[in-house]
Every structure is written in structure tokens, then in C-alpha cells.
N, C-alpha and C. Protein backbone atom coordinates (compact mmCIF):
# COMPACT_ATOMS: atom_id res chain seq x y z
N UNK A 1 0.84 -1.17 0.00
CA UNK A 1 0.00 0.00 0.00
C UNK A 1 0.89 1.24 0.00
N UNK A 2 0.68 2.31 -0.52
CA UNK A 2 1.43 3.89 -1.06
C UNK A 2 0.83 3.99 0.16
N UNK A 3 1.63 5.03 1.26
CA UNK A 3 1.69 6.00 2.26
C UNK A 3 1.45 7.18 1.06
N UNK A 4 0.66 8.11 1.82
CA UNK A 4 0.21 9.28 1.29
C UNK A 4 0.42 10.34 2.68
N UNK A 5 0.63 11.62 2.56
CA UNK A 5 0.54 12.64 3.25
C UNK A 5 1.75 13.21 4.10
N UNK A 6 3.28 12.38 3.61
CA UNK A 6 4.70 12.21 4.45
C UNK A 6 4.81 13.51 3.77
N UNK A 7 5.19 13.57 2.47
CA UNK A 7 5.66 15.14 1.80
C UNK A 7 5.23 16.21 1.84
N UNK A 8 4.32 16.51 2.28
CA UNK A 8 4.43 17.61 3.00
C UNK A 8 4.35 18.26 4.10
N UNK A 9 4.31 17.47 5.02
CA UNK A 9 5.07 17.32 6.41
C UNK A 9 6.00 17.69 6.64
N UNK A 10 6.87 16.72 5.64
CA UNK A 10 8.50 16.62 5.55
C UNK A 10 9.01 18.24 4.94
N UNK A 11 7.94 18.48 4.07
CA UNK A 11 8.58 19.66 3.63
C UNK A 11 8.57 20.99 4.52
N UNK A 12 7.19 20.93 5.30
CA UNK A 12 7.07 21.63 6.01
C UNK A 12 8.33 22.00 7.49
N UNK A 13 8.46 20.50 7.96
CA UNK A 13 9.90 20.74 8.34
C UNK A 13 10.99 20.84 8.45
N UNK A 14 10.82 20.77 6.89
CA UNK A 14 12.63 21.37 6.03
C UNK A 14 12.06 23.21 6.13
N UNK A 15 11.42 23.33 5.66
CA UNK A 15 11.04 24.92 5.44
C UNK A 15 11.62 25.93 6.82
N UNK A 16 10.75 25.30 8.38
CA UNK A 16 10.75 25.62 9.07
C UNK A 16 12.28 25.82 9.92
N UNK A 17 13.29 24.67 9.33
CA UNK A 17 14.08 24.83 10.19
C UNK A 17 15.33 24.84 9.42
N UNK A 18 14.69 25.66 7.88
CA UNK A 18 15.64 26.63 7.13
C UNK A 18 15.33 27.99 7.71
N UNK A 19 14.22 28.18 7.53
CA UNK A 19 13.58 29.84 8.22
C UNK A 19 14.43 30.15 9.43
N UNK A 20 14.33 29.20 10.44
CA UNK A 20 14.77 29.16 11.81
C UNK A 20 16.19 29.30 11.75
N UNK A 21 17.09 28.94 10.42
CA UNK A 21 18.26 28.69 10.51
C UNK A 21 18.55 30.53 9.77
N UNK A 22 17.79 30.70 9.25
CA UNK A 22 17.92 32.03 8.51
C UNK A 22 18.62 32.25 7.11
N UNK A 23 18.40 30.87 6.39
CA UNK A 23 19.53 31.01 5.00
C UNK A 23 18.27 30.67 4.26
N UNK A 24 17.02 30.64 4.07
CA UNK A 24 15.85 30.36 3.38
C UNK A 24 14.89 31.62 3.15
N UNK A 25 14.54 31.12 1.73
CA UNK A 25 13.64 32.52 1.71
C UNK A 25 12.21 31.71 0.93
N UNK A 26 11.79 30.72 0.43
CA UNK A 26 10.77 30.17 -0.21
C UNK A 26 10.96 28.52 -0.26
N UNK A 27 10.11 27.96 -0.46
CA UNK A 27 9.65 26.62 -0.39
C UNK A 27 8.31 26.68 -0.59
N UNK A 28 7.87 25.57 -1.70
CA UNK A 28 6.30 25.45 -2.48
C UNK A 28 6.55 23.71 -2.09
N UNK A 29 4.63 23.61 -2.19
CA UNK A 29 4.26 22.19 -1.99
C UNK A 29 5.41 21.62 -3.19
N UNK A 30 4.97 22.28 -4.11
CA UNK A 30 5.13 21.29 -5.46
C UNK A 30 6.53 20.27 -5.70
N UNK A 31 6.48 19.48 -5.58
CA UNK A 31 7.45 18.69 -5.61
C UNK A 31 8.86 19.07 -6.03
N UNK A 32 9.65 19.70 -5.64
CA UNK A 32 11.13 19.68 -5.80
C UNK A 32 11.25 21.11 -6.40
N UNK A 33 10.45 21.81 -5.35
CA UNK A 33 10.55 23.33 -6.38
C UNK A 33 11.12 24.53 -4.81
N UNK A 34 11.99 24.80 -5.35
CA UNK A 34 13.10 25.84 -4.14
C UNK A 34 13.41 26.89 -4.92
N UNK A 35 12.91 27.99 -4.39
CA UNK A 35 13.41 29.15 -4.65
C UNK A 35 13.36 30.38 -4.21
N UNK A 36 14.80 30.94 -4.06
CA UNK A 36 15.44 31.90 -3.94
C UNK A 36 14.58 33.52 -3.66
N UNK A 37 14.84 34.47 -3.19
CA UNK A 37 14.36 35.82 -3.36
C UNK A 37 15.49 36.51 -3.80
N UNK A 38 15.27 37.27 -4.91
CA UNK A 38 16.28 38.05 -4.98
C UNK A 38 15.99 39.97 -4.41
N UNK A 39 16.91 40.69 -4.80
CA UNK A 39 16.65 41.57 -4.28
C UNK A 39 17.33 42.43 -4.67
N UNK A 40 16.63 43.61 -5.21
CA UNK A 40 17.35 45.27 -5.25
C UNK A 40 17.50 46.26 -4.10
N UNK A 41 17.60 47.74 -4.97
CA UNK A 41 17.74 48.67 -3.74
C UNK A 41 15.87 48.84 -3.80
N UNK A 42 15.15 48.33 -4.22
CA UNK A 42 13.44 48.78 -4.57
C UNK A 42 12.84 47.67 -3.94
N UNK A 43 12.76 46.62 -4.65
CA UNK A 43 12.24 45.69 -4.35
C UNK A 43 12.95 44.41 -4.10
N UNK A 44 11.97 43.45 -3.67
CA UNK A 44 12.10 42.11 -3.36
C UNK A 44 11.32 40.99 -4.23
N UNK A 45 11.95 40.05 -4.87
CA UNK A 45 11.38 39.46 -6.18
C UNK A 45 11.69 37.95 -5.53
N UNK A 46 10.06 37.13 -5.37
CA UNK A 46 10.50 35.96 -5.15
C UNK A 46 9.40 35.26 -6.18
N UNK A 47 9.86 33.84 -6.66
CA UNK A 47 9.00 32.74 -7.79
C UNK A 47 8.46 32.42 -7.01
N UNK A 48 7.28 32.00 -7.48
CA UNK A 48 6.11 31.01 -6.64
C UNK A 48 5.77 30.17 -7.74
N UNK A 49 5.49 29.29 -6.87
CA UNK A 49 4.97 28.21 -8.06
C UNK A 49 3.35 27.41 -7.45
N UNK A 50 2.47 26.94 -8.40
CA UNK A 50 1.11 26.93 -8.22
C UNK A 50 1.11 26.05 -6.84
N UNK A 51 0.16 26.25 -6.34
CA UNK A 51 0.22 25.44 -4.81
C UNK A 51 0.04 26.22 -3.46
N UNK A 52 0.62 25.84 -2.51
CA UNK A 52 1.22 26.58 -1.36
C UNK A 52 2.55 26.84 -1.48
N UNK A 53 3.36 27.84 -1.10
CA UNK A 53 3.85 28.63 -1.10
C UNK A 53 4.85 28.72 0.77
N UNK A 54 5.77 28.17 1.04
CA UNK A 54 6.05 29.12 2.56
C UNK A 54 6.89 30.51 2.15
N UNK A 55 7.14 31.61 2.47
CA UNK A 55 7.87 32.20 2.24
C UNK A 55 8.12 32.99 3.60
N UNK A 56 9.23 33.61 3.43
CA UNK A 56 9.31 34.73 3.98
C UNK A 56 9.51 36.05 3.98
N UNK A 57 8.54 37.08 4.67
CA UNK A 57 8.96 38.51 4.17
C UNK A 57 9.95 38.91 4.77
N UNK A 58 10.67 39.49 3.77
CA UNK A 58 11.91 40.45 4.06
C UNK A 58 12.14 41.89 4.13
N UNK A 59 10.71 42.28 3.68
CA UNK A 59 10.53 43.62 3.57
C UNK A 59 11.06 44.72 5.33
N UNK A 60 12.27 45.80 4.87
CA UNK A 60 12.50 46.39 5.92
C UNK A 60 11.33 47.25 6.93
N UNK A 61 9.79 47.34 6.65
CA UNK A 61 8.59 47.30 7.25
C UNK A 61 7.53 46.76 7.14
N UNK A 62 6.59 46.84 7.72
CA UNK A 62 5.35 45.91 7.69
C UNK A 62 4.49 46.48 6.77
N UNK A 63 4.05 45.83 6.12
CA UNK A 63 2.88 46.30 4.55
C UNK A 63 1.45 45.91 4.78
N UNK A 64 0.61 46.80 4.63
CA UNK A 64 -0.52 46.54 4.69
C UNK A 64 -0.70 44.74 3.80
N UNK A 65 -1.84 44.36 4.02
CA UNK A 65 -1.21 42.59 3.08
C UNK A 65 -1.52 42.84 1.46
N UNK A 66 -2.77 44.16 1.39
CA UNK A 66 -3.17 44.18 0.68
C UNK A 66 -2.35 44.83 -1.12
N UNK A 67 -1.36 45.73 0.06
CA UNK A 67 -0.27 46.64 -0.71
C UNK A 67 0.86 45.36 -0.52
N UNK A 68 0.88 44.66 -0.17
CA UNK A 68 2.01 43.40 0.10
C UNK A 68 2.15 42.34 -0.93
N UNK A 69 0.96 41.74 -1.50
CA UNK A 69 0.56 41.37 -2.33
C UNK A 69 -0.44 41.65 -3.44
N UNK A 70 0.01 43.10 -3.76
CA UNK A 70 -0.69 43.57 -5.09
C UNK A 70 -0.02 43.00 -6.43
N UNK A 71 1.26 42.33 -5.95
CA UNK A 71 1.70 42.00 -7.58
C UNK A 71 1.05 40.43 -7.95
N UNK A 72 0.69 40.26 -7.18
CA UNK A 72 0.36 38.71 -7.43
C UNK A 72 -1.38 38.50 -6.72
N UNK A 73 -1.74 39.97 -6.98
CA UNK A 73 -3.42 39.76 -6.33
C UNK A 73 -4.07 38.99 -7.56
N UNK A 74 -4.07 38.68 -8.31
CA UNK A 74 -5.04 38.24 -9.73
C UNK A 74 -4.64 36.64 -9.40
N UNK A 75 -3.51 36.01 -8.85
CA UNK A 75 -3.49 34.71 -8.69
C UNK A 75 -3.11 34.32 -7.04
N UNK A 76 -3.23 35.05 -6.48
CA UNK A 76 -3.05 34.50 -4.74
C UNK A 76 -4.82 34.17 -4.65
N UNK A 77 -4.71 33.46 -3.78
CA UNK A 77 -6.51 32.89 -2.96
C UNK A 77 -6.53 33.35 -1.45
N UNK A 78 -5.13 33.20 -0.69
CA UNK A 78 -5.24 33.25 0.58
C UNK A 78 -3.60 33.28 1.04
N UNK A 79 -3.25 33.87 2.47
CA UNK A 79 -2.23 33.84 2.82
C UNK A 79 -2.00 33.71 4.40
N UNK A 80 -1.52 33.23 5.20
CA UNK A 80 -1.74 32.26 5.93
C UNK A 80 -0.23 32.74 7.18
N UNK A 81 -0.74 32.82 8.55
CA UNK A 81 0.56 32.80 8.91
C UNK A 81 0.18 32.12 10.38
N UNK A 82 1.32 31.35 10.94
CA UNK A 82 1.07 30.56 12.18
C UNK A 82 1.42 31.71 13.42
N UNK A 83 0.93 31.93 14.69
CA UNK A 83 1.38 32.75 15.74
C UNK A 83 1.56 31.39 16.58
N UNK A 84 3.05 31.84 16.47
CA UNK A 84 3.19 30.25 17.93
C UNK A 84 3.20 30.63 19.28
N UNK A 85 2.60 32.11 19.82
CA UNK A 85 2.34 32.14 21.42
C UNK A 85 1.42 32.00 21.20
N UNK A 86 0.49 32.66 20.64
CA UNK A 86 -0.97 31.87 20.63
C UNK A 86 -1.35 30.72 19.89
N UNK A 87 -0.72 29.55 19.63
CA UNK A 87 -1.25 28.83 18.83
C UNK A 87 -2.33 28.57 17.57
N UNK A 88 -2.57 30.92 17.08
CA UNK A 88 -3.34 30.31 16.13
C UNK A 88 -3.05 30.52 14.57
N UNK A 89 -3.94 30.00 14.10
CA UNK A 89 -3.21 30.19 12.75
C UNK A 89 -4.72 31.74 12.05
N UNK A 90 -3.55 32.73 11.42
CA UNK A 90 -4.76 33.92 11.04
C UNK A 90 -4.60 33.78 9.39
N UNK A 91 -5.41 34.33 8.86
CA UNK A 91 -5.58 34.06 7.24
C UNK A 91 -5.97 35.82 6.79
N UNK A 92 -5.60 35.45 5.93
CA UNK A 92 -6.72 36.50 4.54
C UNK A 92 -6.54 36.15 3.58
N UNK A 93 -8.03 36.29 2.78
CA UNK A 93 -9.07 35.57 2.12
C UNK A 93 -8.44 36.88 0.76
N UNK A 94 -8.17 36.67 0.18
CA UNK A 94 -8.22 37.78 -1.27
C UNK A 94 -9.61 37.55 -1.93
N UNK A 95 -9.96 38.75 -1.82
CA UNK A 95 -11.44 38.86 -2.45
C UNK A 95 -12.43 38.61 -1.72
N UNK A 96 -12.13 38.09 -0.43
CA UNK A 96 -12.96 37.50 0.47
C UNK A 96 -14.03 38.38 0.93
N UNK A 97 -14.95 38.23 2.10
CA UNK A 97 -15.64 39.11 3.08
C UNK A 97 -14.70 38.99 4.03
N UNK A 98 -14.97 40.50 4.76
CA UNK A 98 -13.37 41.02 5.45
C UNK A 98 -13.62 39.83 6.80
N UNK A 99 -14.85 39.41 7.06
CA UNK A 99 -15.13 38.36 8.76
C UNK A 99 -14.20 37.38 8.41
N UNK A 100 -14.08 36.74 7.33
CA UNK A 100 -13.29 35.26 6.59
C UNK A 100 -11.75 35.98 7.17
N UNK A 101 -11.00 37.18 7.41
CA UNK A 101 -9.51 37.60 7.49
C UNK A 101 -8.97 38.36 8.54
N UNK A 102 -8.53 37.65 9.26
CA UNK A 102 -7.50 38.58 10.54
C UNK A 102 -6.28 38.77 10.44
N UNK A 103 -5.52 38.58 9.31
CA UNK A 103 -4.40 38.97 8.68
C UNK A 103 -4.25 39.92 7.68
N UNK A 104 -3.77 41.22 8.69
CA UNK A 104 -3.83 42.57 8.11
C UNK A 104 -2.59 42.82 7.35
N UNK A 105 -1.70 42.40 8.13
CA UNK A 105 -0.45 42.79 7.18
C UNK A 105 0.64 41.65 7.12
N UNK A 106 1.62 42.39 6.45
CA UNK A 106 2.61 41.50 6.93
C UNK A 106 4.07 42.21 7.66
N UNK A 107 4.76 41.40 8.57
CA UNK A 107 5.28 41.84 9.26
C UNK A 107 7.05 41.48 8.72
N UNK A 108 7.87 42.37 8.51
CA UNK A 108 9.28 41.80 8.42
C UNK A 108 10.44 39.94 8.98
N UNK A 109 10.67 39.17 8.53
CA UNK A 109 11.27 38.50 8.92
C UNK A 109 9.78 37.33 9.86
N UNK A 110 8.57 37.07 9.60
CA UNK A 110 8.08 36.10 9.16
C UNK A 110 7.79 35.15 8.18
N UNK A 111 7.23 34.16 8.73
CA UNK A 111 7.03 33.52 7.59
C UNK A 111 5.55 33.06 7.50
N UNK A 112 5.36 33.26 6.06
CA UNK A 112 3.30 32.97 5.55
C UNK A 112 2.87 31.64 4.41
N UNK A 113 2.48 31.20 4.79
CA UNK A 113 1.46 30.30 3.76
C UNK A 113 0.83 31.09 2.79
N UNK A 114 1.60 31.31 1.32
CA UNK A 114 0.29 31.79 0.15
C UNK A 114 0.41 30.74 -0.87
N UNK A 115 -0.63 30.66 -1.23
CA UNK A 115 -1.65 29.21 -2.30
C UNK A 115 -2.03 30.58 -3.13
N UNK A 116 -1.11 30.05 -4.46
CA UNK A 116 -1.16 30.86 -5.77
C UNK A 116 -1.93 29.87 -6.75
N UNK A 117 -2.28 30.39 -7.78
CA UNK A 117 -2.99 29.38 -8.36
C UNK A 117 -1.98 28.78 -9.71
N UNK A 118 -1.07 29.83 -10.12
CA UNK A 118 -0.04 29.94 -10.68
C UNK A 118 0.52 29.82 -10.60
N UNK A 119 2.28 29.38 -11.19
CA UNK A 119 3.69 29.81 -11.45
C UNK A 119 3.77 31.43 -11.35
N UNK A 120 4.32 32.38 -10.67
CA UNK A 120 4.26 33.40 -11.00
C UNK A 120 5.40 34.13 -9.70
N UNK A 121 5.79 35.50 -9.85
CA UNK A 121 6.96 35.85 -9.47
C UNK A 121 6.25 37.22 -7.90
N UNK A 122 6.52 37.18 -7.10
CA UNK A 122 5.59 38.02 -6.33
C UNK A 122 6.92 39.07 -5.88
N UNK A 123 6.36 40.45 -6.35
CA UNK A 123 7.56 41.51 -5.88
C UNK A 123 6.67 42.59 -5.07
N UNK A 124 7.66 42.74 -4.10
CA UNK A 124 6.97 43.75 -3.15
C UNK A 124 7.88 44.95 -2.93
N UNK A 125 8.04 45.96 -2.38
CA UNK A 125 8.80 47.08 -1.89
C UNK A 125 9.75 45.98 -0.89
N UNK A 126 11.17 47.01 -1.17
CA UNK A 126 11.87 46.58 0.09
C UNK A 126 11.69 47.56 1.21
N UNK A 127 11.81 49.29 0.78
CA UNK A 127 12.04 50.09 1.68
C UNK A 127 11.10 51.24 0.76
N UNK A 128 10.63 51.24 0.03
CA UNK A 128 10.21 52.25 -0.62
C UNK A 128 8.87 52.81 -0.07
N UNK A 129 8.36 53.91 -0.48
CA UNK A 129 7.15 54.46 0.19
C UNK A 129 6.36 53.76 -0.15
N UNK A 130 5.10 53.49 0.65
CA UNK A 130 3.64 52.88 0.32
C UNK A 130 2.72 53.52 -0.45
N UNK A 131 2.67 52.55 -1.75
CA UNK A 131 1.45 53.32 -2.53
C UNK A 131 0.70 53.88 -2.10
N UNK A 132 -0.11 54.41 -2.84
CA UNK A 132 -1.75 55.27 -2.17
C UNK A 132 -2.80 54.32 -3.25
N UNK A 133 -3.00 53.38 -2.29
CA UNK A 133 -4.10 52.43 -2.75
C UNK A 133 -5.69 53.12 -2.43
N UNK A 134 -6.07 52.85 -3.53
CA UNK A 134 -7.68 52.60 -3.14
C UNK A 134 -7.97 51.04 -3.88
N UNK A 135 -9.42 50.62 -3.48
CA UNK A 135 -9.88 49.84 -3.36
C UNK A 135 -11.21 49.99 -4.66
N UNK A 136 -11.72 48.58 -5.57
CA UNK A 136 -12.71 48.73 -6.71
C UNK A 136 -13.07 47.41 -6.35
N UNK A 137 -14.46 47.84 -6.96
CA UNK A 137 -15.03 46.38 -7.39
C UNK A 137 -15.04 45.85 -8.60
N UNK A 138 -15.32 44.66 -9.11
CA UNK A 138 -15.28 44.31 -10.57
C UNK A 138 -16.66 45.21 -11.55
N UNK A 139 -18.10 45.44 -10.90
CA UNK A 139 -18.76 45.80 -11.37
C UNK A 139 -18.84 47.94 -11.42
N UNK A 140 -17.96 48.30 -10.23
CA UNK A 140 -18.59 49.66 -10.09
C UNK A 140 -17.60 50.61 -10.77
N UNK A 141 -17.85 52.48 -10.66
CA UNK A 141 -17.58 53.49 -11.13
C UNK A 141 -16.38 53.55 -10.34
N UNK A 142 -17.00 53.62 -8.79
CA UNK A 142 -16.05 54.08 -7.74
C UNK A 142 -14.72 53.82 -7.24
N UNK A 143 -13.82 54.35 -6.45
CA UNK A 143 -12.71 54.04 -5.75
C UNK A 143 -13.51 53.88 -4.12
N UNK A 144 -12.28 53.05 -3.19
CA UNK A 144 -13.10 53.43 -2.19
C UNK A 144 -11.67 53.19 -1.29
N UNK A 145 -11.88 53.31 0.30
CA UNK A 145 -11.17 53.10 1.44
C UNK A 145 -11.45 51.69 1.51
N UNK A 146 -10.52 51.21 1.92
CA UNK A 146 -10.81 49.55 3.05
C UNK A 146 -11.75 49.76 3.55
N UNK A 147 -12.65 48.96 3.95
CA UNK A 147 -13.71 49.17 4.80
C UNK A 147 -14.98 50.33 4.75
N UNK A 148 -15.17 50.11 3.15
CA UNK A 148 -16.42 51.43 2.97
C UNK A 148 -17.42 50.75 3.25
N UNK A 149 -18.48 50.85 2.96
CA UNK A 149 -20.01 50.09 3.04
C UNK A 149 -20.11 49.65 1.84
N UNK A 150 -19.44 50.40 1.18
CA UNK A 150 -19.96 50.17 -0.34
C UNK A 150 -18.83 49.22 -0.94
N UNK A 151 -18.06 48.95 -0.10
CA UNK A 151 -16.76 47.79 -0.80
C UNK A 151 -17.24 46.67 -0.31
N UNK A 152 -18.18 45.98 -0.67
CA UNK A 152 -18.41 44.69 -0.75
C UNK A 152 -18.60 43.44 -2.07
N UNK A 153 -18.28 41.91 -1.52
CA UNK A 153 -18.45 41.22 -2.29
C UNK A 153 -16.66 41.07 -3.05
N UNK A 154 -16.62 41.27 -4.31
CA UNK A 154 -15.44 40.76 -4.90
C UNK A 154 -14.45 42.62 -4.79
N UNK A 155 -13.23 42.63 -4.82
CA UNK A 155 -12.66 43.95 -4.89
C UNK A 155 -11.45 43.57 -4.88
N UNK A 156 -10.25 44.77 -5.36
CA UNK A 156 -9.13 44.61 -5.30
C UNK A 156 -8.87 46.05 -5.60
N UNK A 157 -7.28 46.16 -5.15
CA UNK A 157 -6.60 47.16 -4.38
C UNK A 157 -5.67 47.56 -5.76
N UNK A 158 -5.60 48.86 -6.06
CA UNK A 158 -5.28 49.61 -7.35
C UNK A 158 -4.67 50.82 -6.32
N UNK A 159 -3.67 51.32 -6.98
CA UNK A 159 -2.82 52.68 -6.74
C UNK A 159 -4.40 53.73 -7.42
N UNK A 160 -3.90 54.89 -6.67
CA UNK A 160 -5.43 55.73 -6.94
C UNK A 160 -5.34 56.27 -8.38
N UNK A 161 -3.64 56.79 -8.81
CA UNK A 161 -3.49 57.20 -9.69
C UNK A 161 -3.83 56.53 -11.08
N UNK A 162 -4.08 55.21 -11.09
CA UNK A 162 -4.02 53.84 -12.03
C UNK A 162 -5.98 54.05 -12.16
N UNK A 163 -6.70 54.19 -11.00
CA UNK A 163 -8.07 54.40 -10.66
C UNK A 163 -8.53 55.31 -11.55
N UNK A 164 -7.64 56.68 -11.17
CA UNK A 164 -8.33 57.78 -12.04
C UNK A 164 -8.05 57.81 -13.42
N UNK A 165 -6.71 56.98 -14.05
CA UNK A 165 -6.65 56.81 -15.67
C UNK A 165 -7.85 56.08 -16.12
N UNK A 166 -8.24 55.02 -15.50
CA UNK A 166 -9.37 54.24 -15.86
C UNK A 166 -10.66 54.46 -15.51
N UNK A 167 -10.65 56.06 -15.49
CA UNK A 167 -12.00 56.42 -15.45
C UNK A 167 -12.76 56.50 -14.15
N UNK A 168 -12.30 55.98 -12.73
CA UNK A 168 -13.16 55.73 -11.65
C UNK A 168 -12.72 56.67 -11.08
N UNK A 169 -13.95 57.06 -10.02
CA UNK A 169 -14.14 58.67 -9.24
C UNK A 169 -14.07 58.47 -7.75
N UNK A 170 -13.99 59.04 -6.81
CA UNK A 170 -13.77 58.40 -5.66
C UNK A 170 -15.19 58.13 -4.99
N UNK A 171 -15.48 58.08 -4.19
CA UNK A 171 -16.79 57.77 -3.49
C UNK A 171 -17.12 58.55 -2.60
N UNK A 172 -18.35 58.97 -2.39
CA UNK A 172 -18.71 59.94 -1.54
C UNK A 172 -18.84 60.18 -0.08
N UNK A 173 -18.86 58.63 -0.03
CA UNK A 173 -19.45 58.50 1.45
C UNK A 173 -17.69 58.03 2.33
N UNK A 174 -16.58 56.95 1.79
CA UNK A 174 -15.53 56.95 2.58
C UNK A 174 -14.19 58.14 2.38
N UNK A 175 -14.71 59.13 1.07
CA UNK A 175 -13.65 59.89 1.05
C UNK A 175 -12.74 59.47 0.29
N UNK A 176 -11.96 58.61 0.10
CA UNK A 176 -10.30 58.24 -0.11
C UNK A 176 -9.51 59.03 -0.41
């Protein structure tokens, strides 16, 4: 009989006690796939490959998650990080309803669970200023804040300036 469910276990505690060792920057489910972050004076460029994902941020501050993973918002689902004094594990849902996510940002020199649906390369700021995001839906006019009334259902996070080339106006009621 095939044992099922050893590999990624196993991988999980190769990951963990590369992280721990501090010479690791990524590890994916996918069978025999390791890779590297590289890095400028701007950003931080790491491969992902379809699956789960461990990585770690290296970013010299903490990023909203949403400005954290804007390069890879069209193929992330969720991103995932363990708190080992509290034993729990917090998520956010991309695209989700905000109740589904208690993972606001991300924090320097952790490490997160993201399940991409893709092969694809995720770059974030190393030290650079934080966009000026607003927030759209797939169907509306508007821009909005995190947390408008009117940002519900499906949405994603656009620089404002990118908003107003494409025609959308801000919203009346959160300001942005």
C-alpha cells in the first residue's frame, strides 16, 4: 500500500528549520521546487509556483497585506501565517468578506502560507514608500477606502493614480 501525506510534512519541516536557521527565503508544496528571493535597492522578487507557497517577508517594514501582495493579487486565494504564542493560525481571504480575514499585514522577517494558483513571481517594496491604494469592485464606477459600506463582495486594491486613468471617481461617502 502507497503512504500518502509524508511530503508535506516533511517539507514543512525542512522549510521551518531553514527559516529558523535564517539562510531560506521560499519553499512550495510542489514537488522539488526551491526558490530563492532576490533583491534590489526597490524591491524584493521571489518565484512562486502553483500550490502553497512558505515564504518569507523580508521587507524592511510591515505592509498593509493588501499593498504586500498587489503583484500577485489576480493569482493568490489566501495567505496564511502561524502565531506560535498563541497557537493560532490567522488568514486573509483575497477577495474574500473582510469576517473570513485577521491577517492585516505583513510583518518583516516572518514567515506565511500563500496558495497561488499559478507559477508566478511576487515583488513587493523593500524600503520604498507605500502606494496610495484605493480599493474597486469588478462591477462599479467608484474608488473606495478599506472598509467602505460600499466595498463589498469581490474587490481589489489599485494605486489611486491607475483608478483615475481608468476612469473611476472616488466615493462619496468613505472619502479616499
Amino acid at each position: 500500500m502507497k503512504r500518502r501525506g509524508y511530503l508535506p510534512l516533511l517539507m514543512v519541516s525542512i522549510a521551518v528549520g531553514l527559516v529558523l536557521g535564517g539562510t531560506f527565503h521560499c519553499i512550495s508544496t510542489k514537488r522539488d521546487a526551491v526558490a530563492a528571493e532576490t533583491q534590489d535597492s526597490q524591491n524584493i522578487t521571489t518565484q512562486l509556483f502553483i500550490g502553497w507557497n512558505l515564504v518569507a517577508f523580508s521587507s524592511a517594514k510591515p505592509l498593509p497585506i493588501d499593498e504586500a501582495l498587489l503583484s500577485i493579487s489576480n493569482v493568490c486565494i489566501s495567505a496564511w501565517e502561524y502565531d506560535a504564542s498563541t497557537s493560532d493560525w490567522h488568514r486573509h481571504i483575497l477577495g474574500g468578506p473582510a469576517f473570513l480575514s485577521d491577517l492585516h499585514e505583513l510583518n518583516p522577517n516572518h514567515g506565511y502560507w500563500l496558495y497561488v494558483t499559478q507559477d508566478c513571481i511576487w515583488t513587493y517594496p523593500s524600503q520604498q514608500p507605500i502606494p496610495d491604494l484605493v480599493y474597486i469592485t469588478k462591477t462599479g464606477t467608484k474608488y473606495h477606502r478599506q472598509g467602505c459600506q460600499y466595498l463589498w463582495g469581490s474587490s481589489g486594491a489599485i494605486e489611486r493614480s491607475e483608478a483615475i486613468k481608468l476612469d473611476y471617481t472616488a466615493c462619496s461617502v468613505c472619502n479616499p
